[in-house]
Protein backbone atom coordinates (compact mmCIF):
# COMPACT_ATOMS: atom_id res chain seq x y z
CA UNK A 1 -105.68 63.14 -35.78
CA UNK A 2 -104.62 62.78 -39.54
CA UNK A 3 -107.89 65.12 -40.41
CA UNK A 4 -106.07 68.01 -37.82
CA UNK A 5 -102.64 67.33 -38.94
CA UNK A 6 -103.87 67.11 -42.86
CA UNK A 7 -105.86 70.64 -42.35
CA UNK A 8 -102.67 71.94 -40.54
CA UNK A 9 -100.66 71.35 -43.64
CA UNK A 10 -103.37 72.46 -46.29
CA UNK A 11 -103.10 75.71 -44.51
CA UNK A 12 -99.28 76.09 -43.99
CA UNK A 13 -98.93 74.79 -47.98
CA UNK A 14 -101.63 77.73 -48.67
CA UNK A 15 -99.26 80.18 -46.55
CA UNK A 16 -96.26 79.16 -48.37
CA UNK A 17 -98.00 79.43 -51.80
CA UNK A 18 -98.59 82.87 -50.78
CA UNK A 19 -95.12 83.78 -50.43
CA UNK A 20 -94.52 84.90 -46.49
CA UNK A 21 -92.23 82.05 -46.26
CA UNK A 22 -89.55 80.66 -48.59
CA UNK A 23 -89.79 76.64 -49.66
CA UNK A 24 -87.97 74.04 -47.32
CA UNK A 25 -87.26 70.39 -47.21
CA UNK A 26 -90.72 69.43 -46.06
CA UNK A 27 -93.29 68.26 -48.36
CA UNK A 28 -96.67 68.39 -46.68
CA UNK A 29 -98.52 67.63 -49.58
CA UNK A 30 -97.45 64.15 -48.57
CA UNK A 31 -98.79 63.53 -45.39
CA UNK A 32 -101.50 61.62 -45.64
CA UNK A 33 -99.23 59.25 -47.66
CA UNK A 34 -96.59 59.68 -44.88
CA UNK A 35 -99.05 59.17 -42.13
CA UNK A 36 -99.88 55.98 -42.99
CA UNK A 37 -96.21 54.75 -42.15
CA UNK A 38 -95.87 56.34 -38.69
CA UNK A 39 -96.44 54.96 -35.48
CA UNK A 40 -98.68 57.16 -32.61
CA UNK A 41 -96.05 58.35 -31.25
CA UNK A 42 -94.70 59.21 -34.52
CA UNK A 43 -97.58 60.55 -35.75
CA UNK A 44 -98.19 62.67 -32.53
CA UNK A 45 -94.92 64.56 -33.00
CA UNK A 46 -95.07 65.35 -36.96
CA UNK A 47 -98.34 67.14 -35.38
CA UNK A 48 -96.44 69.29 -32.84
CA UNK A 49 -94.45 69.96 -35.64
CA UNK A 50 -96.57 71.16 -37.74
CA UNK A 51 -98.11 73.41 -35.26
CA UNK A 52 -94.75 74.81 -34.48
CA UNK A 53 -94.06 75.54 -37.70
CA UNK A 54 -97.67 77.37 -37.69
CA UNK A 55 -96.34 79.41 -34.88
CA UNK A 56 -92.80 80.37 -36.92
CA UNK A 57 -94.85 81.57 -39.70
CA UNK A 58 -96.90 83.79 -37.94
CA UNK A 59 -93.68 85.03 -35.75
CA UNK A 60 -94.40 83.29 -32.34
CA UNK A 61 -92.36 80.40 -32.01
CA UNK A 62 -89.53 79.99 -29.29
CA UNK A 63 -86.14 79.72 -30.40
CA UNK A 64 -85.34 76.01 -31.61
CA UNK A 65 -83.49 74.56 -28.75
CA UNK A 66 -80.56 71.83 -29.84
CA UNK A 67 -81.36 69.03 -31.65
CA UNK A 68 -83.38 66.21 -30.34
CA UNK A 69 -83.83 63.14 -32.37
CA UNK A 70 -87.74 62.03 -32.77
CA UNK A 71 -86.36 58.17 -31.26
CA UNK A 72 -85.79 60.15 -27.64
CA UNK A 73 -89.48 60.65 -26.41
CA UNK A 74 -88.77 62.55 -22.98
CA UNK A 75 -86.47 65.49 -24.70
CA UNK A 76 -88.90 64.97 -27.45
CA UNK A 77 -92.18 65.68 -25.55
CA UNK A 78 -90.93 68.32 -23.83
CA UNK A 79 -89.93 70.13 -27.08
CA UNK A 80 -93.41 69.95 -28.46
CA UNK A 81 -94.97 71.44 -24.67
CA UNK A 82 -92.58 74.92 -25.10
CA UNK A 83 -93.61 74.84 -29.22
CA UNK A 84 -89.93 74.01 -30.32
CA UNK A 85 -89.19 71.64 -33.33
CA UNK A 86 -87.73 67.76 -32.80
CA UNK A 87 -84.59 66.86 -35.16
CA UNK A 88 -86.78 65.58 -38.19
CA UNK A 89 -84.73 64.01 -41.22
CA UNK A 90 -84.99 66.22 -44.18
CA UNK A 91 -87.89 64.16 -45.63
CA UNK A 92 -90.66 64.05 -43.93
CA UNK A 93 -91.46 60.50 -45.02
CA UNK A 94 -87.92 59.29 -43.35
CA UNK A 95 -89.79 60.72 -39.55
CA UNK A 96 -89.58 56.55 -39.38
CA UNK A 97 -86.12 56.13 -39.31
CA UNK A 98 -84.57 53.95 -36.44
CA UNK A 99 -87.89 51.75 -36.23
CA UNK A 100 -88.64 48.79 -37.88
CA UNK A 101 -90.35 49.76 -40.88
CA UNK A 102 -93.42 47.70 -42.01
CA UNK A 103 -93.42 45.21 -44.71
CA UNK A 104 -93.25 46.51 -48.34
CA UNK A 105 -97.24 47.73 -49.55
CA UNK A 106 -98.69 48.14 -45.98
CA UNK A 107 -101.63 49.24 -47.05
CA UNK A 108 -102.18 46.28 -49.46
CA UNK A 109 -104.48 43.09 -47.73
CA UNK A 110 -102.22 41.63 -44.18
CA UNK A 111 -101.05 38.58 -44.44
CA UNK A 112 -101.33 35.78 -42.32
CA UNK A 113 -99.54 32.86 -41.18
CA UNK A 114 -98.78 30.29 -38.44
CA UNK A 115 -95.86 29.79 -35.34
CA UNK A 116 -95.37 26.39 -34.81
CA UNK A 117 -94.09 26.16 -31.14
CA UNK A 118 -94.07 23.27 -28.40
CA UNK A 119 -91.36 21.39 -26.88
CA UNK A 120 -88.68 19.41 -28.30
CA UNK A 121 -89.77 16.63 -30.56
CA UNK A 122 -93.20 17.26 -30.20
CA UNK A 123 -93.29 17.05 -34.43
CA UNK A 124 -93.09 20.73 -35.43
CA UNK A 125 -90.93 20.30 -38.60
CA UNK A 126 -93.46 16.96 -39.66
CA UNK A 127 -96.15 19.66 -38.66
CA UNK A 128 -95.08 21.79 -41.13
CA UNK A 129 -94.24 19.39 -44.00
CA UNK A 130 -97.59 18.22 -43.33
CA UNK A 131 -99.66 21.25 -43.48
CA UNK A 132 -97.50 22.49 -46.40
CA UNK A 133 -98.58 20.11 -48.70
CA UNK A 134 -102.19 20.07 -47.20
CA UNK A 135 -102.31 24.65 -47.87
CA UNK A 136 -100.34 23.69 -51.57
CA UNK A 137 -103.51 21.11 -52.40
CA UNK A 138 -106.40 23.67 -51.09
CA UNK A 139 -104.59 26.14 -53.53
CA UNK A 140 -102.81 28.54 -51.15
CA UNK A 141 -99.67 29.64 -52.01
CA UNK A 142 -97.29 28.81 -48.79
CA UNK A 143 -93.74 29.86 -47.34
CA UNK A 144 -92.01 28.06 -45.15
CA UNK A 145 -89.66 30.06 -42.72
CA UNK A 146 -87.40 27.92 -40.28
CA UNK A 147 -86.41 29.97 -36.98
CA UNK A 148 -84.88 27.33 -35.78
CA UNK A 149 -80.78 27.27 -36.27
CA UNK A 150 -80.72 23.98 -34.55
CA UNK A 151 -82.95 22.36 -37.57
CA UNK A 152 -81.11 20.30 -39.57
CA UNK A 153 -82.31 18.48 -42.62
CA UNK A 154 -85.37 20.46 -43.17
CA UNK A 155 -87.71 18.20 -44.78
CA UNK A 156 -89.59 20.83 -46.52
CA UNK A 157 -88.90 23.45 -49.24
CA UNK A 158 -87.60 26.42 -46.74
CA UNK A 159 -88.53 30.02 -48.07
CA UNK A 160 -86.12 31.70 -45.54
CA UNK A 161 -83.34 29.83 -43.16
CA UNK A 162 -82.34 31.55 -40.32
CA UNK A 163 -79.32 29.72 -40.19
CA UNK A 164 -78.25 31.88 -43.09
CA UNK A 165 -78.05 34.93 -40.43
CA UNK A 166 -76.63 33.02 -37.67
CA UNK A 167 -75.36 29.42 -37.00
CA UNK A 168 -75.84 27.50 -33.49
CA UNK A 169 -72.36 25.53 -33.97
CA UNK A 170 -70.74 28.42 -34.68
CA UNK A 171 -72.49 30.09 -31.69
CA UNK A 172 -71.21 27.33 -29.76
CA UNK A 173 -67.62 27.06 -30.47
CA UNK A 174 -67.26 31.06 -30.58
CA UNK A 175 -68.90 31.82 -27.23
CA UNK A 176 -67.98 28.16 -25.88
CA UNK A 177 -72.02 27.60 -24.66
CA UNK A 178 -74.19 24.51 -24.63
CA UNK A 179 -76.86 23.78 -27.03
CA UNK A 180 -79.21 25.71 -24.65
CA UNK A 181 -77.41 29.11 -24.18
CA UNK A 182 -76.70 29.09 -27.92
CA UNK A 183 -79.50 28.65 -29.01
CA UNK A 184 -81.22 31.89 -26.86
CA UNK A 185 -78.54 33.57 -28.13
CA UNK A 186 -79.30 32.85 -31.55
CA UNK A 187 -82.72 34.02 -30.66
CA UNK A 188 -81.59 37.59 -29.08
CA UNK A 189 -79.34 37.33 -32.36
CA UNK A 190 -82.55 37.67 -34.82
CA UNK A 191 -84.26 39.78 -32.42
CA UNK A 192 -81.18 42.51 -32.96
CA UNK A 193 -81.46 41.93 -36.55
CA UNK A 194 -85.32 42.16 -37.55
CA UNK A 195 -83.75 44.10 -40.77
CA UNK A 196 -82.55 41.04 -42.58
CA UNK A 197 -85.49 38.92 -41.56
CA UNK A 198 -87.92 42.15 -43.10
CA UNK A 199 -85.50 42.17 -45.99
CA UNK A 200 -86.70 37.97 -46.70
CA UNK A 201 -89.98 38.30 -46.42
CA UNK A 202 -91.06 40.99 -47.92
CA UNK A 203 -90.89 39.53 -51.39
CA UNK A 204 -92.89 36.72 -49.96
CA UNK A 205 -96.02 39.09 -49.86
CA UNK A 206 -99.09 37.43 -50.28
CA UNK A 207 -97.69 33.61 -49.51
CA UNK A 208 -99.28 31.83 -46.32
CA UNK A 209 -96.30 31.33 -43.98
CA UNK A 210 -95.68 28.62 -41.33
CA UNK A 211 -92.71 29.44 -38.96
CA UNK A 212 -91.09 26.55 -37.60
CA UNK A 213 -90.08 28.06 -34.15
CA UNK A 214 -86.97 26.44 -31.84
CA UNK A 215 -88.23 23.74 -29.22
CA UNK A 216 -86.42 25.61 -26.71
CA UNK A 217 -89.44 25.71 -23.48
CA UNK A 218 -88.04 29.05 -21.63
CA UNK A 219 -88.60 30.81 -25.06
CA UNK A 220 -91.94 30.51 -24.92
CA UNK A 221 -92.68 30.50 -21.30
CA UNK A 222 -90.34 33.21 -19.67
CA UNK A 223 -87.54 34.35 -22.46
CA UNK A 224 -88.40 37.80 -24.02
CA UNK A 225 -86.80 37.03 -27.68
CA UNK A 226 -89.45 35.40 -29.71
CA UNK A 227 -92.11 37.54 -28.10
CA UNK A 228 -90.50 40.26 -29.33
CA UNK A 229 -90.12 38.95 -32.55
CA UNK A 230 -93.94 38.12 -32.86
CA UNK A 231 -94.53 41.53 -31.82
CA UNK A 232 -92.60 43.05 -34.70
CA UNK A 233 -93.90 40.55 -37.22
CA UNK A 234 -97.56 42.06 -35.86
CA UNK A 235 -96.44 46.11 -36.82
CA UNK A 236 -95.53 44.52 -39.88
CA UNK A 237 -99.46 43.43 -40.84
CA UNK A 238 -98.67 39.79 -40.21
CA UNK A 239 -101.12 38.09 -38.70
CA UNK A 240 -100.09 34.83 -36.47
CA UNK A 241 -101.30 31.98 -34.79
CA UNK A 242 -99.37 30.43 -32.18
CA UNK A 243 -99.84 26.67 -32.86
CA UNK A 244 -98.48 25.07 -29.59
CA UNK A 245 -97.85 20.99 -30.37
CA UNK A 246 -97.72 18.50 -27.45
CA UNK A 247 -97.19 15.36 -27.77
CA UNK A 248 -100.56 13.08 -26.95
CA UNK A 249 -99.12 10.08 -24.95
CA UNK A 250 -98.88 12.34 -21.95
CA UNK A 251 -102.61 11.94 -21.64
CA UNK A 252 -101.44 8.42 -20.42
CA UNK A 253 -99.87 9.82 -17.28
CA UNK A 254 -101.85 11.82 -14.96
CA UNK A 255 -98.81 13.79 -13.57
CA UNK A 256 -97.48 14.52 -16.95
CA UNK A 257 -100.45 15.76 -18.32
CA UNK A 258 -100.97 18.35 -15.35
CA UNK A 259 -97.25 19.11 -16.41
CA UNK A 260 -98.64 19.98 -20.00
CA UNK A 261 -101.19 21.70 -18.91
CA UNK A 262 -99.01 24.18 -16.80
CA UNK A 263 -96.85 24.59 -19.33
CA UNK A 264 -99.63 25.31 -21.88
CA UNK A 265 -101.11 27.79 -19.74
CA UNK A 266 -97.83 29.71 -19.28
CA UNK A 267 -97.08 29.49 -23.09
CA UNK A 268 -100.26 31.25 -23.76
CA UNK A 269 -100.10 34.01 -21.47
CA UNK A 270 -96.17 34.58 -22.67
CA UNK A 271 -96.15 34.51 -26.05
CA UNK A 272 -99.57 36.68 -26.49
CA UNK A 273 -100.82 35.64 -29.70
CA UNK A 274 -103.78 34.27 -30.81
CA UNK A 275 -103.05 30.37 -29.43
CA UNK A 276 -104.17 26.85 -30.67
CA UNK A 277 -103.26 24.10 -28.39
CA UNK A 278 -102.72 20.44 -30.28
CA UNK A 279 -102.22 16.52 -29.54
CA UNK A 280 -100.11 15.71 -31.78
CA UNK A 281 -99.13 12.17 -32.68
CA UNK A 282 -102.64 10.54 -32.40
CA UNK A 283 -102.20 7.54 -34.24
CA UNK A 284 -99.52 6.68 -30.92
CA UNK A 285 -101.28 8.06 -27.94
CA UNK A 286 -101.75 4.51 -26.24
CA UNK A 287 -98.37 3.70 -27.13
CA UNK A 288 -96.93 4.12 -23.02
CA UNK A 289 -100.81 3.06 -21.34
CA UNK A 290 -104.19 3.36 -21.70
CA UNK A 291 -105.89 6.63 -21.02
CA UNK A 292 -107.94 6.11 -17.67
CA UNK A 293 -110.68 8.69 -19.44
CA UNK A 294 -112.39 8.98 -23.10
CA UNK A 295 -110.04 11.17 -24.65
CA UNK A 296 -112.60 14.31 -24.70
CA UNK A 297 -112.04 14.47 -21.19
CA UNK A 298 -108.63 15.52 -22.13
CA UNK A 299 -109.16 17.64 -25.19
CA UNK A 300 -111.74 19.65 -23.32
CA UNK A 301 -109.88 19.86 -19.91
CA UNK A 302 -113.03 18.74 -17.77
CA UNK A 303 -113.10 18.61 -14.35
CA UNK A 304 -109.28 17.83 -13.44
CA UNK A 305 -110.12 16.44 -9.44
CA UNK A 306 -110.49 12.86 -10.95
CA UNK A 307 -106.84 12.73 -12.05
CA UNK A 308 -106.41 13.94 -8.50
CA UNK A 309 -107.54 10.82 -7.29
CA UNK A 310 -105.34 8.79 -10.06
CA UNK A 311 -102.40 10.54 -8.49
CA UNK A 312 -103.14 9.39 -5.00
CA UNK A 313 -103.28 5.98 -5.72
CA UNK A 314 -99.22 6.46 -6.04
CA UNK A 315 -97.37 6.51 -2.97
CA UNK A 316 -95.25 9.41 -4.52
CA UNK A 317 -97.53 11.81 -5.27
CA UNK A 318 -99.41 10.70 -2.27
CA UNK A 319 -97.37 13.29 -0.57
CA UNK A 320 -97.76 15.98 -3.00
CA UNK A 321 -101.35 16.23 -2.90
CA UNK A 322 -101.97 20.01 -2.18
CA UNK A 323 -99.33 20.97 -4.45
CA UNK A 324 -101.48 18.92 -7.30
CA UNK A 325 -104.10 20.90 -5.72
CA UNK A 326 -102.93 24.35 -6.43
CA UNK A 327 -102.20 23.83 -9.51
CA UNK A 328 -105.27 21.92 -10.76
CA UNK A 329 -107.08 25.11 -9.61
CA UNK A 330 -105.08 27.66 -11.10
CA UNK A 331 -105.59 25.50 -14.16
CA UNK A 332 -109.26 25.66 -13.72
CA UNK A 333 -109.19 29.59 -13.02
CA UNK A 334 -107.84 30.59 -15.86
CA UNK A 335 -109.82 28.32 -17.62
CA UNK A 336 -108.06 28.68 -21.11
CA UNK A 337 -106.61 25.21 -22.21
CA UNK A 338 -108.19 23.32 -24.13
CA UNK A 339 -106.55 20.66 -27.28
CA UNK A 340 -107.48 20.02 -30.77
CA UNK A 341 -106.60 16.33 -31.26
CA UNK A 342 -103.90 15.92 -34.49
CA UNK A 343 -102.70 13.34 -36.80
CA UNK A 344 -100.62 14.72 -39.33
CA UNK A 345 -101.61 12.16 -41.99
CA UNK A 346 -104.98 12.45 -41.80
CA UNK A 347 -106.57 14.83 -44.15
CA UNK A 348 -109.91 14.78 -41.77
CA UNK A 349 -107.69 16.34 -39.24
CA UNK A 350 -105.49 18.70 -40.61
CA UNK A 351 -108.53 20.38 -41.83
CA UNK A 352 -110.11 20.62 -38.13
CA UNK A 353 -106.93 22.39 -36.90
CA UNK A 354 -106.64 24.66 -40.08
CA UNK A 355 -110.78 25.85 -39.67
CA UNK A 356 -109.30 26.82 -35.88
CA UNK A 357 -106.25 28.45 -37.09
CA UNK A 358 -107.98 30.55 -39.76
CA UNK A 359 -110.86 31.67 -36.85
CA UNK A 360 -107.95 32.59 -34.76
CA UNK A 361 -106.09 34.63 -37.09
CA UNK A 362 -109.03 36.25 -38.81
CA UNK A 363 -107.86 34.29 -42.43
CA UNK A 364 -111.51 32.72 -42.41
CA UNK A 365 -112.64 36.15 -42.40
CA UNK A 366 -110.94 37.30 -45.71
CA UNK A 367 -111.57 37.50 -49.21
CA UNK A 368 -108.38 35.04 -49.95
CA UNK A 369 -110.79 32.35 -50.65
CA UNK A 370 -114.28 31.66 -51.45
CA UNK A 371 -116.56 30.91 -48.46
CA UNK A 372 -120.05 30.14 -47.87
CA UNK A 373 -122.01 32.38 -45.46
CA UNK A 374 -122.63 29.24 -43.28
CA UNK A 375 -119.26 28.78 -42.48
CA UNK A 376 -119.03 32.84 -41.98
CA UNK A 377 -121.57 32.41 -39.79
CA UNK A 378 -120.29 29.79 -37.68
CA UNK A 379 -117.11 31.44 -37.06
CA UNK A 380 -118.74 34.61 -36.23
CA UNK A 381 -120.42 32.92 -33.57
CA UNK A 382 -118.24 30.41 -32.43
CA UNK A 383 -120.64 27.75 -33.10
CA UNK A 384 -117.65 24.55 -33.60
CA UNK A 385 -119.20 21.46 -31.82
CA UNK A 386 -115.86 19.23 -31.66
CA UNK A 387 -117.32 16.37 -29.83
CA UNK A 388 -118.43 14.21 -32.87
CA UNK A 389 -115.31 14.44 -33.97
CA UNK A 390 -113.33 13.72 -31.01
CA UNK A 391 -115.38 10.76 -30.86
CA UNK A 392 -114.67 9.34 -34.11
CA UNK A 393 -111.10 10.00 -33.43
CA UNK A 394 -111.09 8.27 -30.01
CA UNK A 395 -113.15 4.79 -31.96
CA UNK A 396 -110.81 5.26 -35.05
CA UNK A 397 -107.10 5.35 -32.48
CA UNK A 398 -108.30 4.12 -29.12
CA UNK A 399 -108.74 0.62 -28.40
CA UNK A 400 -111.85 -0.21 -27.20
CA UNK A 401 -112.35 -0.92 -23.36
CA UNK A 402 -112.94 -4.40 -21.92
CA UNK A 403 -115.26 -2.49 -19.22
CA UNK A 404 -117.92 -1.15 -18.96
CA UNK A 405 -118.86 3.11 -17.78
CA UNK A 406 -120.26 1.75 -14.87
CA UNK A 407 -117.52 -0.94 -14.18
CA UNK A 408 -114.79 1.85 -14.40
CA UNK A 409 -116.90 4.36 -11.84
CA UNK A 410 -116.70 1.29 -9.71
CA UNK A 411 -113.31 0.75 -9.95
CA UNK A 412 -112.91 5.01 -9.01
């Protein structure tokens, strides 16, 4: 389409030159600079428009109806079917306005980043102190942005502070709501005002950014805001990861650990970015019980009928068995969950969860850094054996079990 709309305005430029039409406001010399900043819609109408204004100069076009602005597509589409011009701006390059604009040098290399999401005190802000420091020491240069206007002694050096747009006490005592409704109104607050978080990070061009997202559940499972947001940051040529914490102790309850995985499951198919599930908090994850599995079992979401059996051991669930049912097996359907295993302090850890972020976001695949064609290689494959290392994390956290394998299928 931009070789059709770039020889459309060669030729009307040409006509011009030649004097059957006087100069105007529109500079198509500029298009394929233009073009480059225009959305398909966008894009699709500067082309009617450019073959209407074929038709004026050669004495065929209707008569311009009133003005319809390029944001309304239904009057707008069927102004370009009868050959009649849309309401541009008088530049051409302004055919944008009313639309988030992309950040500052779009055509320069994207830049890429992380969300930090998961429920409340799962360790997102720790997460991001912690992987900070650990991007700072590899030689990245990093920006963290908090989203979250209930954060409050940031332990980190924050690059942008939402609560600099919009407060959640003030939310509170103005619209008299709980911690809850003000904070997803905070949310729909930013979402309104994408502007003034554009405005803060495009001087941060080129940094590595790590958003520190609210713990808020129904944002990332059913509430529309920080989708959206995501989804603008994406026109703007950043490139996220969702990284979705959850705290690793639940593996010690068979119930709460379907719980996790339900709500892991839904998180993923809501938010709609590239997703990395965690355990965070290893160093404490037999700190309420001892798991009844090796702890692959629960970073690789195996074969979930055996906690089935756990759960009927307990006269409550006893009762509930078909529901556990159902939802084991839409689990095991979808088939997507699976958990990196985190400790925030070790350096042999971090670095698993950052090789998974960078394959999910496509950083491994830049020319930020310097990287061997091995490790090209193995990402391009998805060749990432994580047993070993789940296994020197389970000897290295996990106590060590008085029984035996064969003892323990006994005891099933």
């Amino acid at each position: 389409m931009l070789r059709v709309a770039t020889t459309f305005g060669a030729k009307l430029c040409r006509h011009r030159e030649g004097g059957t039409s006087s100069p105007g406001p529109y500079h198509f010399r500029r298009l394929p600079e233009v073009a480059g900043s225009l959305s398909t819609g966008q894009f699709t109408a500067l082309l009617g428009f450019l073959l209407f204004r074929r038709r004026q100069l050669r004495g065929t076009a209707a008569a311009p109806p009133p003005k319809v602005h390029i944001r309304n597509p239904v009057a707008l589409g069927s102004c370009l079917w009868r050959g009649r011009p849309p309401c541009f701006p008088a530049e051409l390059s302004c055919c944008a306005r009313g639309r988030v604009p992309p950040m500052a040098g779009a055509a320069r290399t994207p830049a890429f980043g992380q969300a930090v999401i998961g429920p409340p005190g799962s360790g997102k802000t720790t997460y991001c102190l912690g992987m900070s420091e650990f991007l700072r020491a590899m030689g990245r240069r990093v920006a963290v942005v908090n989203l979250d206007p209930a954060n409050e002694g940031l332990p980190y050096e924050c690059a942008v502070d939402v609560s600099e747009l919009v407060g959640l006490g003030d939310v509170m005592d103005a619209l008299r709501l709980g911690p809850n409704g003000g904070l997803l109104y905070c949310m729909e607050y930013l979402e309104a005002n994408l502007d003034w978080l554009r405005a803060k990070l495009d001087p941060l061009r080129g940094h590595y950014f790590l958003f520190d997202c609210p713990g808020q559940v129904e944002l990332c499972t059913h509430h529309g805001s920080l989708r959206s947001i995501f989804s603008q940051m994406a026109q703007w040529d950043l490139r996220l990861t969702a990284v979705h914490l959850v705290d690793s102790h639940y593996c010690t309850d068979p119930a709460k650990f379907i719980s996790v995985l339900c709500t892991s499951l839904a998180t993923m198919l809501h938010v709609e970015l590239p997703h990395v599930n965690l355990l965070s908090k290893m160093d404490l994850i037999e700190h309420y019980g001892k798991l009844a599995f090796n702890l692959d079992y629960y970073t690789e979401v195996l074969d979930l009928s055996y906690l089935l059996d756990h759960l009927a051991s307990d006269p409550f669930f006893r009762h509930y068995r078909q529901l556990n049912e159902k939802l084991v097996q839409l689990i095991e359907d979808y088939s997507l969950v699976s958990f990196i295993p985190l400790n925030i302090q070790d350096k042999e850890s971090v670095q698993r969860v950052l090789q998974a972020v960078d394959k999910a976001n496509g950083y491994c695949f830049g020319v930020q850094e310097q990287r061997s064609l091995e490790a090209m290689m193995s990402a391009a494959m998805g060749a990432d054996f994580h047993f070993s290392s789940t296994l020197g994390i389970q000897e290295k956290y996990l106590a060590p079990s008085d029984q035996s394998v064969e003892q323990e299928a006994m005891d099933l």
